[in-house]
PDB file of N, CA and C in Angstrom:
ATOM      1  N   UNK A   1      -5.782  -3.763  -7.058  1.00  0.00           N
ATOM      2  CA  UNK A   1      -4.341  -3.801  -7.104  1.00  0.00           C
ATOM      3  C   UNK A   1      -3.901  -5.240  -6.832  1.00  0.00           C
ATOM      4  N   UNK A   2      -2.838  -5.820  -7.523  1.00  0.00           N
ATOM      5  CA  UNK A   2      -2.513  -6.918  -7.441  1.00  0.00           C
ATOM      6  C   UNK A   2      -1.865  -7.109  -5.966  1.00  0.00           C
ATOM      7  N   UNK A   3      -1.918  -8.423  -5.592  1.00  0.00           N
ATOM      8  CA  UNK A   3      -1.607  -8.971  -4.142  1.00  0.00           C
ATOM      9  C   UNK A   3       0.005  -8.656  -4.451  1.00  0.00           C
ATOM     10  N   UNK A   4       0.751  -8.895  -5.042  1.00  0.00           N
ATOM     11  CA  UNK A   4       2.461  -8.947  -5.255  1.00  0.00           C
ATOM     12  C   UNK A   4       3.065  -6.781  -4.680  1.00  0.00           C
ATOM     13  N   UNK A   5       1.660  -6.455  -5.288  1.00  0.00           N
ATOM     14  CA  UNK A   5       1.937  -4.356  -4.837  1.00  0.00           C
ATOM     15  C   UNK A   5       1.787  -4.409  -3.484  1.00  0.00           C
ATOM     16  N   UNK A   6       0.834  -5.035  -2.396  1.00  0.00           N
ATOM     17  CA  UNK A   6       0.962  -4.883  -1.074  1.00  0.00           C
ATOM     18  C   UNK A   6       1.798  -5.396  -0.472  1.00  0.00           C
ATOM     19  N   UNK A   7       1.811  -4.215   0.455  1.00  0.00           N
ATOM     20  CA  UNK A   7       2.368  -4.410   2.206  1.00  0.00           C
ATOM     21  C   UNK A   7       0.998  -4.961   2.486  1.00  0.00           C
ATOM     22  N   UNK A   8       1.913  -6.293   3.371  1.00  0.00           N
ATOM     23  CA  UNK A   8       0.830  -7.413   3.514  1.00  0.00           C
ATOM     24  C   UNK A   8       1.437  -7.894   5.350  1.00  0.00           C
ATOM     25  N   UNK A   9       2.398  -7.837   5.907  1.00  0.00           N
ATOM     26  CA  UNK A   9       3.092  -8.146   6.751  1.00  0.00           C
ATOM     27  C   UNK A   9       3.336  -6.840   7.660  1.00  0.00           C
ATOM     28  N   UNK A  10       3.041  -7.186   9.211  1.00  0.00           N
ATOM     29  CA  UNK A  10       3.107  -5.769   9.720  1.00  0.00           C
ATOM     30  C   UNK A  10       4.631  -5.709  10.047  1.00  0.00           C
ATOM     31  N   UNK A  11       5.241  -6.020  10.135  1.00  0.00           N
ATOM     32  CA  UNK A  11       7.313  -6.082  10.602  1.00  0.00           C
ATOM     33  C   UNK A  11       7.216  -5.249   9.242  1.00  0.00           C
ATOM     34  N   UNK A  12       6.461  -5.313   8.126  1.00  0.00           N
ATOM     35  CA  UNK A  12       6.964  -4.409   6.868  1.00  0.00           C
ATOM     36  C   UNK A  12       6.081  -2.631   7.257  1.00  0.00           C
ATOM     37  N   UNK A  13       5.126  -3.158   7.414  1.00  0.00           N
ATOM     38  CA  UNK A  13       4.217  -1.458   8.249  1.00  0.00           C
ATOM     39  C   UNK A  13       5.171  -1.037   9.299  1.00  0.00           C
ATOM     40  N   UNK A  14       5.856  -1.968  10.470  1.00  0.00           N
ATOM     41  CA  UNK A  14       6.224  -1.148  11.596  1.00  0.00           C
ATOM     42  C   UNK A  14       8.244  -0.737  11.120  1.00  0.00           C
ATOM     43  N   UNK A  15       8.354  -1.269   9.480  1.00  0.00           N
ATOM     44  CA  UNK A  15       9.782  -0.907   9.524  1.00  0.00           C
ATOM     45  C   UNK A  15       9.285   0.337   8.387  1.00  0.00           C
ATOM     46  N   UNK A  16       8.610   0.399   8.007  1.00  0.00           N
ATOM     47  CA  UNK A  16       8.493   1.388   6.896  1.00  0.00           C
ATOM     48  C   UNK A  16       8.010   2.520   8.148  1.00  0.00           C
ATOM     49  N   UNK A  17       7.657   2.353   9.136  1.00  0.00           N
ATOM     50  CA  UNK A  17       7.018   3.558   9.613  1.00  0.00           C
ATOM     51  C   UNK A  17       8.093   4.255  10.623  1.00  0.00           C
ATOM     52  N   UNK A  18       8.941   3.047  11.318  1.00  0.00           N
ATOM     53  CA  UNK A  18      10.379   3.723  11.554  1.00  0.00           C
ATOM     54  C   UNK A  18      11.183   3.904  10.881  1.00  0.00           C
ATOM     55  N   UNK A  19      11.311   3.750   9.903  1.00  0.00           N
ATOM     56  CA  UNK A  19      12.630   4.811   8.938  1.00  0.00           C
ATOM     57  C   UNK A  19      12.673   5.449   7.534  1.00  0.00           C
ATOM     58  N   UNK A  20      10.852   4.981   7.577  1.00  0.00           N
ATOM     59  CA  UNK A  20      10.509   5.867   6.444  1.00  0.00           C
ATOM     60  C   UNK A  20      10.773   7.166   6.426  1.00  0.00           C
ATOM     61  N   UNK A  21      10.857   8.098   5.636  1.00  0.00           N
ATOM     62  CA  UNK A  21      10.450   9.561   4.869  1.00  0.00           C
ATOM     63  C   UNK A  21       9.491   9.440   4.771  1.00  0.00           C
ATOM     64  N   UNK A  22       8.634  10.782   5.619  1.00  0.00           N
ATOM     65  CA  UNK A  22       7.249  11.307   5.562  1.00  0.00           C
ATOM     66  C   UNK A  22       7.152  12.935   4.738  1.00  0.00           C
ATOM     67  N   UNK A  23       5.784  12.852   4.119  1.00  0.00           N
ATOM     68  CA  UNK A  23       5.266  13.829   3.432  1.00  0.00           C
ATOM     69  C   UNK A  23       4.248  14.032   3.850  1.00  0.00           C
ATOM     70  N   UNK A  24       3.525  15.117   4.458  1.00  0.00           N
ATOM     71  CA  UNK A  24       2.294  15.416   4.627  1.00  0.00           C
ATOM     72  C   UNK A  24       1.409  16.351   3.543  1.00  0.00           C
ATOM     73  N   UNK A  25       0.349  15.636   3.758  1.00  0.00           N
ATOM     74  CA  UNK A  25      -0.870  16.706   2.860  1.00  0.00           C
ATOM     75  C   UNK A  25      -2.090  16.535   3.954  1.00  0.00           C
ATOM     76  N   UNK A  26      -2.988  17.341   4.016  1.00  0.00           N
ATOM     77  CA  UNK A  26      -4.163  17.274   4.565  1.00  0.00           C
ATOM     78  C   UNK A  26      -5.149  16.663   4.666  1.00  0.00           C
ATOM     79  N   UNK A  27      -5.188  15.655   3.594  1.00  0.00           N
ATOM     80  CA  UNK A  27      -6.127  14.563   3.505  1.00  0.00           C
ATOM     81  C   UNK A  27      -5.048  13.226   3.391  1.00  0.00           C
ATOM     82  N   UNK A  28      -3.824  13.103   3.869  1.00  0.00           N
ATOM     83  CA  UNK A  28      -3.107  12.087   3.708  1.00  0.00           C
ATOM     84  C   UNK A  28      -1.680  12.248   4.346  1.00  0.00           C
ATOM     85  N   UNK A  29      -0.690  10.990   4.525  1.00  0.00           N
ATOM     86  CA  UNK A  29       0.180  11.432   4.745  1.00  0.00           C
ATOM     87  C   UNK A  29       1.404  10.052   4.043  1.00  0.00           C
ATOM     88  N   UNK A  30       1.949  10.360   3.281  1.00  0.00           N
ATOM     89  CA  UNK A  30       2.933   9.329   2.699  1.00  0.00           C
ATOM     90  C   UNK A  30       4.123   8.976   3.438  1.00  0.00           C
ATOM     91  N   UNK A  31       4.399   8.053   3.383  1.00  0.00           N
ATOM     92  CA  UNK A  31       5.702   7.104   3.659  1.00  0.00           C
ATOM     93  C   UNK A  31       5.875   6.823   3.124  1.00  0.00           C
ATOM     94  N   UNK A  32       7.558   6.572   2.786  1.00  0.00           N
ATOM     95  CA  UNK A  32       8.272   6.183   1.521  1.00  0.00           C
ATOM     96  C   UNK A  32       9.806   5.496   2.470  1.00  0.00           C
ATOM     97  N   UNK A  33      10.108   4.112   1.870  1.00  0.00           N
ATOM     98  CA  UNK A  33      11.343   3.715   2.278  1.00  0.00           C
ATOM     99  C   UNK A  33      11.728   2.770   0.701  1.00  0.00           C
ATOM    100  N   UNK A  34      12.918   2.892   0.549  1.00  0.00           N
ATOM    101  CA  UNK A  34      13.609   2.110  -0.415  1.00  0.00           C
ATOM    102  C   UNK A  34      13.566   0.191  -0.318  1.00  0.00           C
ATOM    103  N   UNK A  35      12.942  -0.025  -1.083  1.00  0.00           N
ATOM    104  CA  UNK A  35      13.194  -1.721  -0.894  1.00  0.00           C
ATOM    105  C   UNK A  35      14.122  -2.722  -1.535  1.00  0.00           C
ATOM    106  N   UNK A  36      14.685  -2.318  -2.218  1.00  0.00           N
ATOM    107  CA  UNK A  36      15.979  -3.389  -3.006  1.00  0.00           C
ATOM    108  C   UNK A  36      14.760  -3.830  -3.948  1.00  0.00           C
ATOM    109  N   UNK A  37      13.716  -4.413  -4.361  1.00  0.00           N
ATOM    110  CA  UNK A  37      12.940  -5.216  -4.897  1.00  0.00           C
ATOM    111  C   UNK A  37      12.723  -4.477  -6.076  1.00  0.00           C
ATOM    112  N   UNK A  38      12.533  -5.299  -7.243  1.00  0.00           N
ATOM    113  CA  UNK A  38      12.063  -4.786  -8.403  1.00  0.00           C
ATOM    114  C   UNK A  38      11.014  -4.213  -9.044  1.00  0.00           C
ATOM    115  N   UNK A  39       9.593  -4.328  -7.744  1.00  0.00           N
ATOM    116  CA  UNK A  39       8.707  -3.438  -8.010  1.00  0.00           C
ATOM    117  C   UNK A  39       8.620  -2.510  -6.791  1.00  0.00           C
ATOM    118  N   UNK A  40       7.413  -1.897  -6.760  1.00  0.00           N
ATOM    119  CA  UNK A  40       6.899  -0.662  -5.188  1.00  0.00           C
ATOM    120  C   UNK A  40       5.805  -1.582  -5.305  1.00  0.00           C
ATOM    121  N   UNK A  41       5.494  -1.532  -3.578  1.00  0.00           N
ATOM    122  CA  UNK A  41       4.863  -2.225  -2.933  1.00  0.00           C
ATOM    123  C   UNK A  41       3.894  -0.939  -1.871  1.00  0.00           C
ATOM    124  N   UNK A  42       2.691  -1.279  -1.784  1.00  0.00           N
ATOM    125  CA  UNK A  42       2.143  -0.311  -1.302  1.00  0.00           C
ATOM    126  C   UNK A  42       1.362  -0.609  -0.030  1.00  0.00           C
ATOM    127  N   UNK A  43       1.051  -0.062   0.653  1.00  0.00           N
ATOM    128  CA  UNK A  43      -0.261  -0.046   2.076  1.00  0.00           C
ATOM    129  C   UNK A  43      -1.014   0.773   2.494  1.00  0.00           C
ATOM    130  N   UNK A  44      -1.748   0.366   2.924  1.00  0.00           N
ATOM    131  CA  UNK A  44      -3.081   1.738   3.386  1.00  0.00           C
ATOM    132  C   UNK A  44      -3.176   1.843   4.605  1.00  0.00           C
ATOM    133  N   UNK A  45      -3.243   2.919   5.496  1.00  0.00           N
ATOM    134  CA  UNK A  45      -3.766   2.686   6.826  1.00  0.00           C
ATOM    135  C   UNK A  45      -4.920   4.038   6.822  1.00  0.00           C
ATOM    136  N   UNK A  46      -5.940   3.849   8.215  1.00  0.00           N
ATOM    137  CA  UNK A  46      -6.754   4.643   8.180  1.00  0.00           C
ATOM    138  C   UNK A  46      -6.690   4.007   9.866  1.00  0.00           C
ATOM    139  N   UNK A  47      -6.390   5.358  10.635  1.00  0.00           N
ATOM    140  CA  UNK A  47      -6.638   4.750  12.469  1.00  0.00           C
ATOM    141  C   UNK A  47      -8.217   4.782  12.768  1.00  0.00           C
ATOM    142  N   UNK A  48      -8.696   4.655  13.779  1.00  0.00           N
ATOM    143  CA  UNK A  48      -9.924   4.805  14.357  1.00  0.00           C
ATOM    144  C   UNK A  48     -10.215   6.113  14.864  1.00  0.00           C
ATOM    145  N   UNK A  49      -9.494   7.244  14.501  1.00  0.00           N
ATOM    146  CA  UNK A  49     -10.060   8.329  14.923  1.00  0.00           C
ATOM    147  C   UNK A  49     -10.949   8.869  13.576  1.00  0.00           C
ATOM    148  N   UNK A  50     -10.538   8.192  12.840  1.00  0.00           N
ATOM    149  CA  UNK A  50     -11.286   8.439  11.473  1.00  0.00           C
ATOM    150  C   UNK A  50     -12.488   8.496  11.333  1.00  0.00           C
ATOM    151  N   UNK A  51     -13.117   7.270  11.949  1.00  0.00           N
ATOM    152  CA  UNK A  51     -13.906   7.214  12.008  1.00  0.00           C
ATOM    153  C   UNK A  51     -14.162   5.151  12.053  1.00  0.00           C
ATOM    154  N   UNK A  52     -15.462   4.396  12.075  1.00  0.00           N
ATOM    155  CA  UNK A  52     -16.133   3.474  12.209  1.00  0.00           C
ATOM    156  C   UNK A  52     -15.641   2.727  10.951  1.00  0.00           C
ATOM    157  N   UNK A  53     -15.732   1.376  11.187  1.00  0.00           N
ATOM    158  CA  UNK A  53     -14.693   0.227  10.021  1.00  0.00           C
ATOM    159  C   UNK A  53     -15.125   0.737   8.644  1.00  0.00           C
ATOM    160  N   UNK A  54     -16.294   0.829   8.489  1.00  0.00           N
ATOM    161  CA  UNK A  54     -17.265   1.015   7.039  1.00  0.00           C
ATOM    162  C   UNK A  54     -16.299   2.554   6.664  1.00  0.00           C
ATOM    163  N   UNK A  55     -16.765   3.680   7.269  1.00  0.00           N
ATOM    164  CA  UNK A  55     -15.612   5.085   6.382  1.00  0.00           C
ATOM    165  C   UNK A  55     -14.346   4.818   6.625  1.00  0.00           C
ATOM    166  N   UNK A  56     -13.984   3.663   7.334  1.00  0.00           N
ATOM    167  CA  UNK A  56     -12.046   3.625   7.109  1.00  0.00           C
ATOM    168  C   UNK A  56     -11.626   2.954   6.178  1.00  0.00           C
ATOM    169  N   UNK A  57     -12.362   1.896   5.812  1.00  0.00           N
ATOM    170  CA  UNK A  57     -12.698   0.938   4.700  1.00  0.00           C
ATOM    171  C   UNK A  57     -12.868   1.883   3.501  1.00  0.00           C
ATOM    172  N   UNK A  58     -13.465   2.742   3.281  1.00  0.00           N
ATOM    173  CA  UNK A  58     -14.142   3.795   1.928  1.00  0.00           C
ATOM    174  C   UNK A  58     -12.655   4.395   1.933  1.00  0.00           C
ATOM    175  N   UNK A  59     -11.657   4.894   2.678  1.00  0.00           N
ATOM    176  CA  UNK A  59     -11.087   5.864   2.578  1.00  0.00           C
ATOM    177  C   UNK A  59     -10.106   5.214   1.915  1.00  0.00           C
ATOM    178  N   UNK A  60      -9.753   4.052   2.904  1.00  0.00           N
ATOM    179  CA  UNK A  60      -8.445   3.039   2.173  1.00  0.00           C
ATOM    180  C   UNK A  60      -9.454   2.718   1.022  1.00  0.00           C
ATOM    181  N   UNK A  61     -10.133   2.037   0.232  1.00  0.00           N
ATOM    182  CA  UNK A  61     -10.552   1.779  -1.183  1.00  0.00           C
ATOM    183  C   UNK A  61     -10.176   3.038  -1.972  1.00  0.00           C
ATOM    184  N   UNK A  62     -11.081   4.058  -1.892  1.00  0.00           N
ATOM    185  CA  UNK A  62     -10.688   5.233  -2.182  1.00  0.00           C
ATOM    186  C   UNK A  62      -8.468   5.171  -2.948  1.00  0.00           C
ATOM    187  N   UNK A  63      -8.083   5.425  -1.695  1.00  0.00           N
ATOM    188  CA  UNK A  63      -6.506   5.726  -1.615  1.00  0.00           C
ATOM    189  C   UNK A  63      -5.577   4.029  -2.582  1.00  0.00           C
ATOM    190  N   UNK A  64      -6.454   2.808  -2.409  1.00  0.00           N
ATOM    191  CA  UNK A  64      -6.469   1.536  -3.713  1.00  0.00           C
ATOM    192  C   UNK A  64      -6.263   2.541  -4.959  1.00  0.00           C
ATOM    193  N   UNK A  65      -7.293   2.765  -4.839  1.00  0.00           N
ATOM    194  CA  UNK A  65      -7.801   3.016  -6.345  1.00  0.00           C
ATOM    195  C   UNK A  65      -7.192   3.814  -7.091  1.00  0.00           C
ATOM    196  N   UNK A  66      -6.805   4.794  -6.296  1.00  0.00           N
ATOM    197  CA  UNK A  66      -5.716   6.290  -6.879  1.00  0.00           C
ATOM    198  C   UNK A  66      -4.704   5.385  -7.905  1.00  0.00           C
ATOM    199  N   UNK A  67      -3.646   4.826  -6.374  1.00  0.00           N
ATOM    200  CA  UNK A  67      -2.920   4.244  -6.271  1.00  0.00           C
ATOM    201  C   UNK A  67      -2.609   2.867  -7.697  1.00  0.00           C
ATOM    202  N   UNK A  68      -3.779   2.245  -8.084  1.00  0.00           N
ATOM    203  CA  UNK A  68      -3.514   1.572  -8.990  1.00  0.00           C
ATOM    204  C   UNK A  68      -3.584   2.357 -10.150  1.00  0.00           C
ATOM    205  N   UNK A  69      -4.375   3.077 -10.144  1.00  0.00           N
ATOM    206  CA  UNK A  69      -4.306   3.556 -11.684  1.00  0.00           C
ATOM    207  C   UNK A  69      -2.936   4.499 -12.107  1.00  0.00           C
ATOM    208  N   UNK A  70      -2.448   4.600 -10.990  1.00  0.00           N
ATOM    209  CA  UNK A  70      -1.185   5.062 -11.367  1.00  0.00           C
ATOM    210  C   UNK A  70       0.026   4.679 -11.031  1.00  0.00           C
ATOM    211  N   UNK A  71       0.136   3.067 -10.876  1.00  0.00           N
ATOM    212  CA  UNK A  71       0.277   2.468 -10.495  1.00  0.00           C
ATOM    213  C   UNK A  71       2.239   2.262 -11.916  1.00  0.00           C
ATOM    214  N   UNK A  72       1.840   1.889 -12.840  1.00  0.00           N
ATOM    215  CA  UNK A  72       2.726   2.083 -14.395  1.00  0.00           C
ATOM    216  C   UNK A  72       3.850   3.448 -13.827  1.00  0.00           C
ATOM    217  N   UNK A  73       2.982   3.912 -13.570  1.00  0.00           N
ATOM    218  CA  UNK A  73       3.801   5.852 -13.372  1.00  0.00           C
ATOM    219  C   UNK A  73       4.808   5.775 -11.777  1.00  0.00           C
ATOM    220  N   UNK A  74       4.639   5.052 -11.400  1.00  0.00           N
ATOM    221  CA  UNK A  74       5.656   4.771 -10.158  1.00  0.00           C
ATOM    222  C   UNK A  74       6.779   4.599 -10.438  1.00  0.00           C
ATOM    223  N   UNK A  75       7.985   4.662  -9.900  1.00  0.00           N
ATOM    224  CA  UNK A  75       9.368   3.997  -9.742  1.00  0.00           C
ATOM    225  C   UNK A  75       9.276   2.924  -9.554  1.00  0.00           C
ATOM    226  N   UNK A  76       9.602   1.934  -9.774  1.00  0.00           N
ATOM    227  CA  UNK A  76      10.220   0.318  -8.964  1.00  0.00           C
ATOM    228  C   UNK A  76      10.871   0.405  -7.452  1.00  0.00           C
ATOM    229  N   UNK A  77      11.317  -0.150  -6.550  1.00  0.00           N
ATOM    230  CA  UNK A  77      11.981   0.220  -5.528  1.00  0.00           C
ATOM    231  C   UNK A  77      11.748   0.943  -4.572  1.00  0.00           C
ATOM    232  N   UNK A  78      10.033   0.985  -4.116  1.00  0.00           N
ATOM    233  CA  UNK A  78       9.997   2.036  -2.883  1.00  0.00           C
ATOM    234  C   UNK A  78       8.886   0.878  -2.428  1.00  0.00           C
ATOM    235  N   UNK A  79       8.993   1.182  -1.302  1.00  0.00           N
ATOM    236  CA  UNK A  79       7.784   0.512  -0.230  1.00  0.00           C
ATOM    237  C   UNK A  79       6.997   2.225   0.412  1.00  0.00           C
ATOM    238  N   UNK A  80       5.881   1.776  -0.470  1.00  0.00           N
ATOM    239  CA  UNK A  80       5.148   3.344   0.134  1.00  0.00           C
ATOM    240  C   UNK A  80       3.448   2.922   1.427  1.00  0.00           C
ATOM    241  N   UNK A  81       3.449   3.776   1.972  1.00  0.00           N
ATOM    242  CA  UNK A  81       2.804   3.889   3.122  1.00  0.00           C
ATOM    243  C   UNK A  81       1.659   5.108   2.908  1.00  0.00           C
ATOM    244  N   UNK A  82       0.489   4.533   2.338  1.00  0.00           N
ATOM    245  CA  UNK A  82      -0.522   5.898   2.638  1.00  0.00           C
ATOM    246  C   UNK A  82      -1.245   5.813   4.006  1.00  0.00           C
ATOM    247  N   UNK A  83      -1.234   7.171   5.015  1.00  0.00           N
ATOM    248  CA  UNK A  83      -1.995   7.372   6.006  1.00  0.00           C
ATOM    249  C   UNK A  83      -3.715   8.016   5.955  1.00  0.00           C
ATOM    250  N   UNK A  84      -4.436   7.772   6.137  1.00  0.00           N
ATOM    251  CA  UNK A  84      -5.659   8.697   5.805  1.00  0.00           C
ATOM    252  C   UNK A  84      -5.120   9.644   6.927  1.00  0.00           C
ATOM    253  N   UNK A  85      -6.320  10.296   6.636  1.00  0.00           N
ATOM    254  CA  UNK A  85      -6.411  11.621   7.746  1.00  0.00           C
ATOM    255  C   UNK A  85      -8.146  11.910   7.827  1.00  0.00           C
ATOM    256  N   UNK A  86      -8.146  12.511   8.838  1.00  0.00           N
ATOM    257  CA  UNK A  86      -9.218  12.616   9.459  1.00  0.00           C
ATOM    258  C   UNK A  86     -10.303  13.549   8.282  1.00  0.00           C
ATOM    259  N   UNK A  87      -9.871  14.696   7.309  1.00  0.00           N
ATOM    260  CA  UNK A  87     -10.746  15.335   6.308  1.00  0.00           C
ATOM    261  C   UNK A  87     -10.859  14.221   5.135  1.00  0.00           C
ATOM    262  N   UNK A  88     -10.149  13.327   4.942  1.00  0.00           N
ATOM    263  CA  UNK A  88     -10.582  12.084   3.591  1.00  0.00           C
ATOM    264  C   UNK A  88     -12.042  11.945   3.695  1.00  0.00           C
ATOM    265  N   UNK A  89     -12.060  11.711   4.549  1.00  0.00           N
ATOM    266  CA  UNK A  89     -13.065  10.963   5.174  1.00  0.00           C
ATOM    267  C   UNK A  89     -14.534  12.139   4.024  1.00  0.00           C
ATOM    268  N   UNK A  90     -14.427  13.145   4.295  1.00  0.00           N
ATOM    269  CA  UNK A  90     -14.859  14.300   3.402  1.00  0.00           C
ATOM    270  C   UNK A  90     -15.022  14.418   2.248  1.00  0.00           C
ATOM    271  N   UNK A  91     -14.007  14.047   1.577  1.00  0.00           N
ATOM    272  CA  UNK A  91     -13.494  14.135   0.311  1.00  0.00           C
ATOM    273  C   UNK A  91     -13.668  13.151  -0.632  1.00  0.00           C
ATOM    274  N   UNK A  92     -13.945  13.607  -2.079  1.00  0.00           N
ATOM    275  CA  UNK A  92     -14.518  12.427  -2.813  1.00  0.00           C
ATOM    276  C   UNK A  92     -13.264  12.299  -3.404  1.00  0.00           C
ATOM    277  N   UNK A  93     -13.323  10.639  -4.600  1.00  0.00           N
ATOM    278  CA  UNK A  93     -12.302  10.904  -5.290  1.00  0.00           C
ATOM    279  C   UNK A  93     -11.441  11.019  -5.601  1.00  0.00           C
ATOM    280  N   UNK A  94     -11.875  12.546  -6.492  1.00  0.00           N
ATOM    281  CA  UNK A  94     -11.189  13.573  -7.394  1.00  0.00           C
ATOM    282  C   UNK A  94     -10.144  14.337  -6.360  1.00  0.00           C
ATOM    283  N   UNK A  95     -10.208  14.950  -5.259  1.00  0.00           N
ATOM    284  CA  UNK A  95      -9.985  15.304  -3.975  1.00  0.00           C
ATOM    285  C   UNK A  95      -8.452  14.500  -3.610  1.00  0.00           C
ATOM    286  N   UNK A  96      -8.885  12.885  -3.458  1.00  0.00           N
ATOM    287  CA  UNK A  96      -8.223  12.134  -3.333  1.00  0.00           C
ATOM    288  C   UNK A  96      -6.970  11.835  -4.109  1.00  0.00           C
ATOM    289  N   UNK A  97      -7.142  12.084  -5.293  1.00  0.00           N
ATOM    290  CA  UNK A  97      -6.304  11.286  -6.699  1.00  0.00           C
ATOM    291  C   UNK A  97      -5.605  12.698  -6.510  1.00  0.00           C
ATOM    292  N   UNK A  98      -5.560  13.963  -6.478  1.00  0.00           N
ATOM    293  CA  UNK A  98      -5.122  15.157  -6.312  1.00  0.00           C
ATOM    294  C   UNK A  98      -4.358  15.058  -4.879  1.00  0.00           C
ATOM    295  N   UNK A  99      -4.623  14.519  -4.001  1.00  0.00           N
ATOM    296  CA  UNK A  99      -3.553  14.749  -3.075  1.00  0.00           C
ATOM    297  C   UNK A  99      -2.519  13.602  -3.211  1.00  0.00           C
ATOM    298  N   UNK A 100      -3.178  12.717  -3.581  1.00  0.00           N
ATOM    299  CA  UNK A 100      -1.939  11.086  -4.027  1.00  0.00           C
ATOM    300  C   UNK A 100      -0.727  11.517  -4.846  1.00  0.00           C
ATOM    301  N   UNK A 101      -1.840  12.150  -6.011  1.00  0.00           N
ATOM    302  CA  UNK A 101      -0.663  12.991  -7.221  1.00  0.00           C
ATOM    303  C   UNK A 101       0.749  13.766  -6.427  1.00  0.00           C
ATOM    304  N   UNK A 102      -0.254  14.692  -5.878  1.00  0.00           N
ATOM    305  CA  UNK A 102       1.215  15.549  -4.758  1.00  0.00           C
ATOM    306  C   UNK A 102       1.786  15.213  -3.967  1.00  0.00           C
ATOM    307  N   UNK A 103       1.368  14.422  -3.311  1.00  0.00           N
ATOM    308  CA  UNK A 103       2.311  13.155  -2.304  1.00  0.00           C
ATOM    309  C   UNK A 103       3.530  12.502  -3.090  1.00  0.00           C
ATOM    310  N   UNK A 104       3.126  12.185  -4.027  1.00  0.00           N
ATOM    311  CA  UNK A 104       3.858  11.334  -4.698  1.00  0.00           C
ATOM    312  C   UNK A 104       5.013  12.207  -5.848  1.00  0.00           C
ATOM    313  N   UNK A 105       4.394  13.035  -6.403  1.00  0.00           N
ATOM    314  CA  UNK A 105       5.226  14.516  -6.894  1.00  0.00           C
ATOM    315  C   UNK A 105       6.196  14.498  -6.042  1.00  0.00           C
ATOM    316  N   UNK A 106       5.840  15.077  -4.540  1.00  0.00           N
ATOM    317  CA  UNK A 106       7.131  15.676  -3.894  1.00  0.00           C
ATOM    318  C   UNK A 106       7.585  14.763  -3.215  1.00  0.00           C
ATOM    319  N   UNK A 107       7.535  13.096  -3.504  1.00  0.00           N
ATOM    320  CA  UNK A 107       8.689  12.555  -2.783  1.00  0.00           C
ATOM    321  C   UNK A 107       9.175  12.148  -4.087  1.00  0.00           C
ATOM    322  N   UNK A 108       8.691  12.331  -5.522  1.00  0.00           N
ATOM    323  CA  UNK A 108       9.848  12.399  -6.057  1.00  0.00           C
ATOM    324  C   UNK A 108       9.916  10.774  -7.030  1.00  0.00           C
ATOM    325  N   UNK A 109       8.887  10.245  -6.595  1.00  0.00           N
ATOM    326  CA  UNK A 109       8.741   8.266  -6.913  1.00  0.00           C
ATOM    327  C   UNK A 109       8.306   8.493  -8.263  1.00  0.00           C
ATOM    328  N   UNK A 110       7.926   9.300  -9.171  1.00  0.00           N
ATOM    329  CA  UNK A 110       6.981   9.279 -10.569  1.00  0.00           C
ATOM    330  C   UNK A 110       7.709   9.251 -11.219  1.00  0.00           C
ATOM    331  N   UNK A 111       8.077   8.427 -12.176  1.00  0.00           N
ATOM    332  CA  UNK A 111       8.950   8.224 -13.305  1.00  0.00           C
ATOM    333  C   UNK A 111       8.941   9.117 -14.347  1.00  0.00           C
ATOM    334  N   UNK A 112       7.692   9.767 -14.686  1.00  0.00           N
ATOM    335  CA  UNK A 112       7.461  10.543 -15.509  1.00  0.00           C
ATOM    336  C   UNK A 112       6.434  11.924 -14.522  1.00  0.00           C
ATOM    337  N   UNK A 113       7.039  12.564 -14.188  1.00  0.00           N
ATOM    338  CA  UNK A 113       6.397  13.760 -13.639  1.00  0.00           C
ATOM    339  C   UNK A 113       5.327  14.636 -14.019  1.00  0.00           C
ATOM    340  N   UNK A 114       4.759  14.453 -15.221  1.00  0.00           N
ATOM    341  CA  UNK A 114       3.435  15.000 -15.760  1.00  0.00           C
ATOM    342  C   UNK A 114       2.481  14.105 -15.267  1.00  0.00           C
ATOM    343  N   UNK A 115       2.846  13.351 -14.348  1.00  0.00           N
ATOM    344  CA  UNK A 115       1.188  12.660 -14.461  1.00  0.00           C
ATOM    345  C   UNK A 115       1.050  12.934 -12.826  1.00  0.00           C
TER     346      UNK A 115
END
């Protein structure tokens, strides 16, 4: 994913996480806040209950990867926030790209809703 899509600055993690809109799924949990800016800008987090740097690292790559390839199919204008969760860690993938999809479904950011 290009450097210009991240949340790169934590004042942008700790304002998206106070007044974001949250969505939960079981292998994830989304944040979503409006940015004035002409594209969506994205971030990954994975805490340490997750597990050791190497599977928090896999989980955020993993939650990259969704994330870019559907990256076209976004709205412009959101600063989004993916959380891992402790079953990612589990989950391959396919798993993954399926809960991103529905995260992102029900807050509603997909420009085109079939995908």
């Amino acid at each position: 994913m290009h450097r210009r899509f991240r949340l790169r600055r934590s004042t942008d993690f700790e304002l998206l996480r106070r007044d974001g809109r949250r969505w939960h799924h079981p292998l994830a949990i989304l944040v979503i806040n409006p940015n004035g800016q002409p594209m969506s800008r994205f971030g990954f987090s994975a805490s340490r209950h997750i597990g050791k740097a190497t599977v928090r690292n896999r989980v955020k790559r993993l939650l990259r990867e969704v994330v870019r390839k559907k990256i076209d199919a976004i709205q412009p204008g959101w600063d989004c926030l993916f959380v891992a969760r402790n079953p990612a860690v589990e989950a391959d993938y396919h798993e993954i790209e399926s809960a991103v999809t529905q995260l992102l479904c029900r807050a509603n950011v997909f420009i085109n809703e079939q995908n």
